[in-house]
C-alpha atoms as a PDB file:
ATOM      1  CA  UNK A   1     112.829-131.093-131.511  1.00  0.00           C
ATOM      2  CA  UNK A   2     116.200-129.858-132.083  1.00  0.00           C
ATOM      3  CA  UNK A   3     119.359-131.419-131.399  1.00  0.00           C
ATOM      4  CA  UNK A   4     121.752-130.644-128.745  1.00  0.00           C
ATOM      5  CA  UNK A   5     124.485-128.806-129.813  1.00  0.00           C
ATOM      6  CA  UNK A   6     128.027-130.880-129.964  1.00  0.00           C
ATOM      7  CA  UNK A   7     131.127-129.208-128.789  1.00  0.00           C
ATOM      8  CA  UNK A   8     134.447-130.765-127.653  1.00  0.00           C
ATOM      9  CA  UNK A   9     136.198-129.733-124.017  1.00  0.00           C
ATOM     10  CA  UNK A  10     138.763-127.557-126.381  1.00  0.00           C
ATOM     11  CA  UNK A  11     137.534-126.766-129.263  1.00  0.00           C
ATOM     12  CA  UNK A  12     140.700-125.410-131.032  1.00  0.00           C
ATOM     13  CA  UNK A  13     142.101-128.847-129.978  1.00  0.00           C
ATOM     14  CA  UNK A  14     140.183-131.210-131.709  1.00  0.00           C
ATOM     15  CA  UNK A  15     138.273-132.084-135.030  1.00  0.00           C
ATOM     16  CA  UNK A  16     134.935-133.718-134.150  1.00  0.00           C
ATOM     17  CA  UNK A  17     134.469-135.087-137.516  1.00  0.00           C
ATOM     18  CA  UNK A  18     132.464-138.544-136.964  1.00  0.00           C
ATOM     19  CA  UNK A  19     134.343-140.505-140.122  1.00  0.00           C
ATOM     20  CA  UNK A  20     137.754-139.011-139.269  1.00  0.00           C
ATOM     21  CA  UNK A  21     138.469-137.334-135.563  1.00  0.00           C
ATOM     22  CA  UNK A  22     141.642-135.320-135.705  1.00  0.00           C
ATOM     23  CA  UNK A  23     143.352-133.624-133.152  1.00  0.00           C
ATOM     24  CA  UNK A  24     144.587-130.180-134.357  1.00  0.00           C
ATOM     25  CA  UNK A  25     148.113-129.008-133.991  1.00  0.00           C
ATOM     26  CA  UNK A  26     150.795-127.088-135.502  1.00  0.00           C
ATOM     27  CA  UNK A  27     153.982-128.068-137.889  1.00  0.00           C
ATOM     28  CA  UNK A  28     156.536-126.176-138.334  1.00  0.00           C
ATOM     29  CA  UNK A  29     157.082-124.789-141.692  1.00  0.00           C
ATOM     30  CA  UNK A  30     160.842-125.178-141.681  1.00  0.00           C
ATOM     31  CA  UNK A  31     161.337-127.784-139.566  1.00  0.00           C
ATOM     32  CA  UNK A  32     158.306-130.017-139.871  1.00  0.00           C
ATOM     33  CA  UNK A  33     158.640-130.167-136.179  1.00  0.00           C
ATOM     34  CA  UNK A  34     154.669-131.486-134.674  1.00  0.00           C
ATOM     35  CA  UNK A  35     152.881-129.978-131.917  1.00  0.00           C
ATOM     36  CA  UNK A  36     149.916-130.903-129.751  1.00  0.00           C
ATOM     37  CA  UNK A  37     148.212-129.067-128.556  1.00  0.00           C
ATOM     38  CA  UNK A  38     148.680-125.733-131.281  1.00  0.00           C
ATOM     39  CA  UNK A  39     151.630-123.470-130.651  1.00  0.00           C
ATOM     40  CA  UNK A  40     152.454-119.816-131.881  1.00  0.00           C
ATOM     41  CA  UNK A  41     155.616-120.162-133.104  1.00  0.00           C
ATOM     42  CA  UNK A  42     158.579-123.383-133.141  1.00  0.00           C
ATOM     43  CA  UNK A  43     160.183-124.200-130.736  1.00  0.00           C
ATOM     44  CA  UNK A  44     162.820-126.317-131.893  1.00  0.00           C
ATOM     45  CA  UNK A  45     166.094-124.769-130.975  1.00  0.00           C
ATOM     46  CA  UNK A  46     167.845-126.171-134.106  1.00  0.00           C
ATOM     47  CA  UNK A  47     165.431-124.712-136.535  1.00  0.00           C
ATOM     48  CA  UNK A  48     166.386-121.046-137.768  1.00  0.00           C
ATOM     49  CA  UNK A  49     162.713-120.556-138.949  1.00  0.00           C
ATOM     50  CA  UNK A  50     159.611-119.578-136.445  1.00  0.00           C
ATOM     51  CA  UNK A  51     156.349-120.340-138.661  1.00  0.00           C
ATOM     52  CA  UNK A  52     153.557-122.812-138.461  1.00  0.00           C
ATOM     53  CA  UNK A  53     150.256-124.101-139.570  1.00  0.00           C
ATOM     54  CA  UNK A  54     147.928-125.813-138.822  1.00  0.00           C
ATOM     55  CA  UNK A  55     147.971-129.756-138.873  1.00  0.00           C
ATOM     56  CA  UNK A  56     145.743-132.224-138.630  1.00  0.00           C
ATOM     57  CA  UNK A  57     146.790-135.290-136.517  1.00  0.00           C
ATOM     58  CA  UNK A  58     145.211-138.663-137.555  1.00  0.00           C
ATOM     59  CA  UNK A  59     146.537-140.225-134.668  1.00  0.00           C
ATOM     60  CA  UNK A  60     147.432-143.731-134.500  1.00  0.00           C
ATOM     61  CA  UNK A  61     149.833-145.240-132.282  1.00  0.00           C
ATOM     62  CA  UNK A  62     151.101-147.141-129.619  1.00  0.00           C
ATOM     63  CA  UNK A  63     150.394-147.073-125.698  1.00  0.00           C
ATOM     64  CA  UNK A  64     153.365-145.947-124.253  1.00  0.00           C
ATOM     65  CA  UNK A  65     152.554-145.910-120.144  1.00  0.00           C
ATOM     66  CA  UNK A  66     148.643-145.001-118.508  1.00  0.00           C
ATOM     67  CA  UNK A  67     147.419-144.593-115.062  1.00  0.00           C
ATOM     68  CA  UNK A  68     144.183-145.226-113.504  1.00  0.00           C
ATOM     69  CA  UNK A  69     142.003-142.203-112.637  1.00  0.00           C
ATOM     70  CA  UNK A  70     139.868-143.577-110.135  1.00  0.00           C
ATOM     71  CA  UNK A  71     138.469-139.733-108.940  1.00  0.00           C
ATOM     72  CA  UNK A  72     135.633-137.587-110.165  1.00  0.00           C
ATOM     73  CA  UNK A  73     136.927-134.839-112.645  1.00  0.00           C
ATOM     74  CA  UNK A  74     135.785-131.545-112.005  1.00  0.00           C
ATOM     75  CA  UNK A  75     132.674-130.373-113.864  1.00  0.00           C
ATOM     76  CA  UNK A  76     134.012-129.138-117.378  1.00  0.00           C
ATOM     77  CA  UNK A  77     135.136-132.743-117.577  1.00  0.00           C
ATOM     78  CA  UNK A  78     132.716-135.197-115.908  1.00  0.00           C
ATOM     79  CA  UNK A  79     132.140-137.858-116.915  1.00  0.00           C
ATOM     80  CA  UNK A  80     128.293-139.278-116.891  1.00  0.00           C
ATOM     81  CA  UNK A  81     127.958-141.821-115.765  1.00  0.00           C
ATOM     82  CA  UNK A  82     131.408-142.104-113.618  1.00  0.00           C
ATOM     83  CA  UNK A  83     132.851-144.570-113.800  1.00  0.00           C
ATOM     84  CA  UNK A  84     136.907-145.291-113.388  1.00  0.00           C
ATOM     85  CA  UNK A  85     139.048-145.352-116.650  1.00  0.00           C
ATOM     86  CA  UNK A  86     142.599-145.252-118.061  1.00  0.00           C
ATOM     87  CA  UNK A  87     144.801-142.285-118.897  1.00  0.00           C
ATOM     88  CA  UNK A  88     147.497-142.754-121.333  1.00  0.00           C
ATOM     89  CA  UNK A  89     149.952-141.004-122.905  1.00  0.00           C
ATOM     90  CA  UNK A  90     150.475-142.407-126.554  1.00  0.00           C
ATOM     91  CA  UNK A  91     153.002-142.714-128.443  1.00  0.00           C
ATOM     92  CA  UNK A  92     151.740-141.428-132.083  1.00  0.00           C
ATOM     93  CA  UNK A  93     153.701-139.695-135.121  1.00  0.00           C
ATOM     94  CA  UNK A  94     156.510-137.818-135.570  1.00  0.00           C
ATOM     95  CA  UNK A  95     157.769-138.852-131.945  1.00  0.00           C
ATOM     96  CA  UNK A  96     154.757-136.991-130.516  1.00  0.00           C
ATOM     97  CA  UNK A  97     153.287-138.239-127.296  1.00  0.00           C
ATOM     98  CA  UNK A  98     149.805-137.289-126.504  1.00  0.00           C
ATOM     99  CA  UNK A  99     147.734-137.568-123.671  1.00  0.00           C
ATOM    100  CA  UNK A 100     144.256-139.079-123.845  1.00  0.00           C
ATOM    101  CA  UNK A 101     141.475-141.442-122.211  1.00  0.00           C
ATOM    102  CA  UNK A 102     141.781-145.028-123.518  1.00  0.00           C
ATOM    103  CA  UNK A 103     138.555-146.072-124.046  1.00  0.00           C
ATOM    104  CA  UNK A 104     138.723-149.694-123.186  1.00  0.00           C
ATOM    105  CA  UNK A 105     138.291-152.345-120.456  1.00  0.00           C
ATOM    106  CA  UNK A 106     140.376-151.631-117.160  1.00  0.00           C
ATOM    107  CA  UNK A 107     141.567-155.209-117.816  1.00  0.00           C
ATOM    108  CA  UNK A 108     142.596-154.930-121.149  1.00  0.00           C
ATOM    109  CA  UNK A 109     144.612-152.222-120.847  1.00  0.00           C
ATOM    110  CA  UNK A 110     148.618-153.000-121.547  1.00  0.00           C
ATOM    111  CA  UNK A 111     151.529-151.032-122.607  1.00  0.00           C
ATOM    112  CA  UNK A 112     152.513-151.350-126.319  1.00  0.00           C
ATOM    113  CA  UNK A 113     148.437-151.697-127.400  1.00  0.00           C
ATOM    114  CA  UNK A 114     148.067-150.365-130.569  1.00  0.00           C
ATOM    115  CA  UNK A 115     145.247-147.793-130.517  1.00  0.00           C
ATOM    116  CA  UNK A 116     143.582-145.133-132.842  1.00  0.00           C
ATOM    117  CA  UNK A 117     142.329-141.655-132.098  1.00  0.00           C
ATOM    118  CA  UNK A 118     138.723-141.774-131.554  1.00  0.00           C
ATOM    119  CA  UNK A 119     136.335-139.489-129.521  1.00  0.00           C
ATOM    120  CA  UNK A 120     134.338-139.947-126.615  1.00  0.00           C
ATOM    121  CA  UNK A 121     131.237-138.021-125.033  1.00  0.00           C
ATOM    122  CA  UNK A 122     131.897-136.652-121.671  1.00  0.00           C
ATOM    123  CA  UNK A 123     128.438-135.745-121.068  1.00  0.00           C
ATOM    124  CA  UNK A 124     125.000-135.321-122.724  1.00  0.00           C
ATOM    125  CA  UNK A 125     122.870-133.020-119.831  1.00  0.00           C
ATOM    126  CA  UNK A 126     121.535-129.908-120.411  1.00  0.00           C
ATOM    127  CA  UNK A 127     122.109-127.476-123.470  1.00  0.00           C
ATOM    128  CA  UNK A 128     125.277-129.232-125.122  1.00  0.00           C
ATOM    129  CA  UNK A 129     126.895-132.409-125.560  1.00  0.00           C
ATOM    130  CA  UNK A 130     130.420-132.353-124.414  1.00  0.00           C
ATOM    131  CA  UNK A 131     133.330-134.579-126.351  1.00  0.00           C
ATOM    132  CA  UNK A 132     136.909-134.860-125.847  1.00  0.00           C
ATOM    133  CA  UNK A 133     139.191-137.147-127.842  1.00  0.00           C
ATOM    134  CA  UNK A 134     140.178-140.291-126.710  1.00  0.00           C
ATOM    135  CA  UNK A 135     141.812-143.102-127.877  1.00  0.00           C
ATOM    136  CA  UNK A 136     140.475-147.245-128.763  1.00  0.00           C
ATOM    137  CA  UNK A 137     142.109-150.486-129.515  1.00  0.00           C
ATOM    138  CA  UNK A 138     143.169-150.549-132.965  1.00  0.00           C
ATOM    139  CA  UNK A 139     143.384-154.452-133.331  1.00  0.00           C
ATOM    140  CA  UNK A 140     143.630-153.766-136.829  1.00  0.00           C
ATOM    141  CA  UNK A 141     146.948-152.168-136.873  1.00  0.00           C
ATOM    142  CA  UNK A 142     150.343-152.991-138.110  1.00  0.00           C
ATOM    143  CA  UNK A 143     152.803-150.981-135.701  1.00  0.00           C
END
């Protein structure tokens, strides 16, 4: 029997490699400005140049504030089985904040965790199996 393919929610967003999840963004090639998600062209008003590439972003950071999302997504992004979770925004290099699930307890959820970039399956029903990045404890860390 074959496998289900894997895809992520937005694919030009994110690297679904198992030993190293990346998100994918843009640097500037002047600047070294950072952006999530991918841009066109920087946007740094101090920088005279306009061209980017691509960049991987191994993030690792710090929780910098999260909500609780205690509603169903919409389809593209359920989540089976529902349950509630946390939405962060982290705090990860460069001065970059991204936006992600923190895949941990409700309870153990604080501001200032350190956490790595990890991925997490949305849903597994029917043709594909649908990941988005997300972000774990990292009680390994030294930020």
């Amino acid at each position: 029997m074959e496998e289900a393919p894997i895809t992520a929610v937005v694919p030009q967003a994110l690297s679904l490699d198992p030993a190293a999840p990346a998100l994918l963004g843009t640097r500037c090639a002047d600047c070294g400005t950072l952006y999530y998600p991918q841009v066109v062209s920087c946007r740094n008003p101090d920088c005279e140049g306009k061209d980017v590439a691509p960049a991987r972003i191994m993030a690792r950071g710090q929780l910098y504030s999260f909500t609780v999302q205690r509603y169903r997504p919409p389809p593209l992004f359920a989540i089976e089985p529902w349950q509630p979770y946390a939405l962060g925004l982290v705090d990860v290099e460069n001065g970059l904040r991204v936006m992600g699930i923190v895949d941990a307890p409700l309870g153990e959820v604080r501001i200032g965790m350190p956490l790595r970039l990890s991925t997490l399956t949305l849903n597994a029903e029917g043709a594909d199996t649908v990941m988005t990045h997300s972000f774990v404890p990292d009680d390994g860390a030294d930020i």
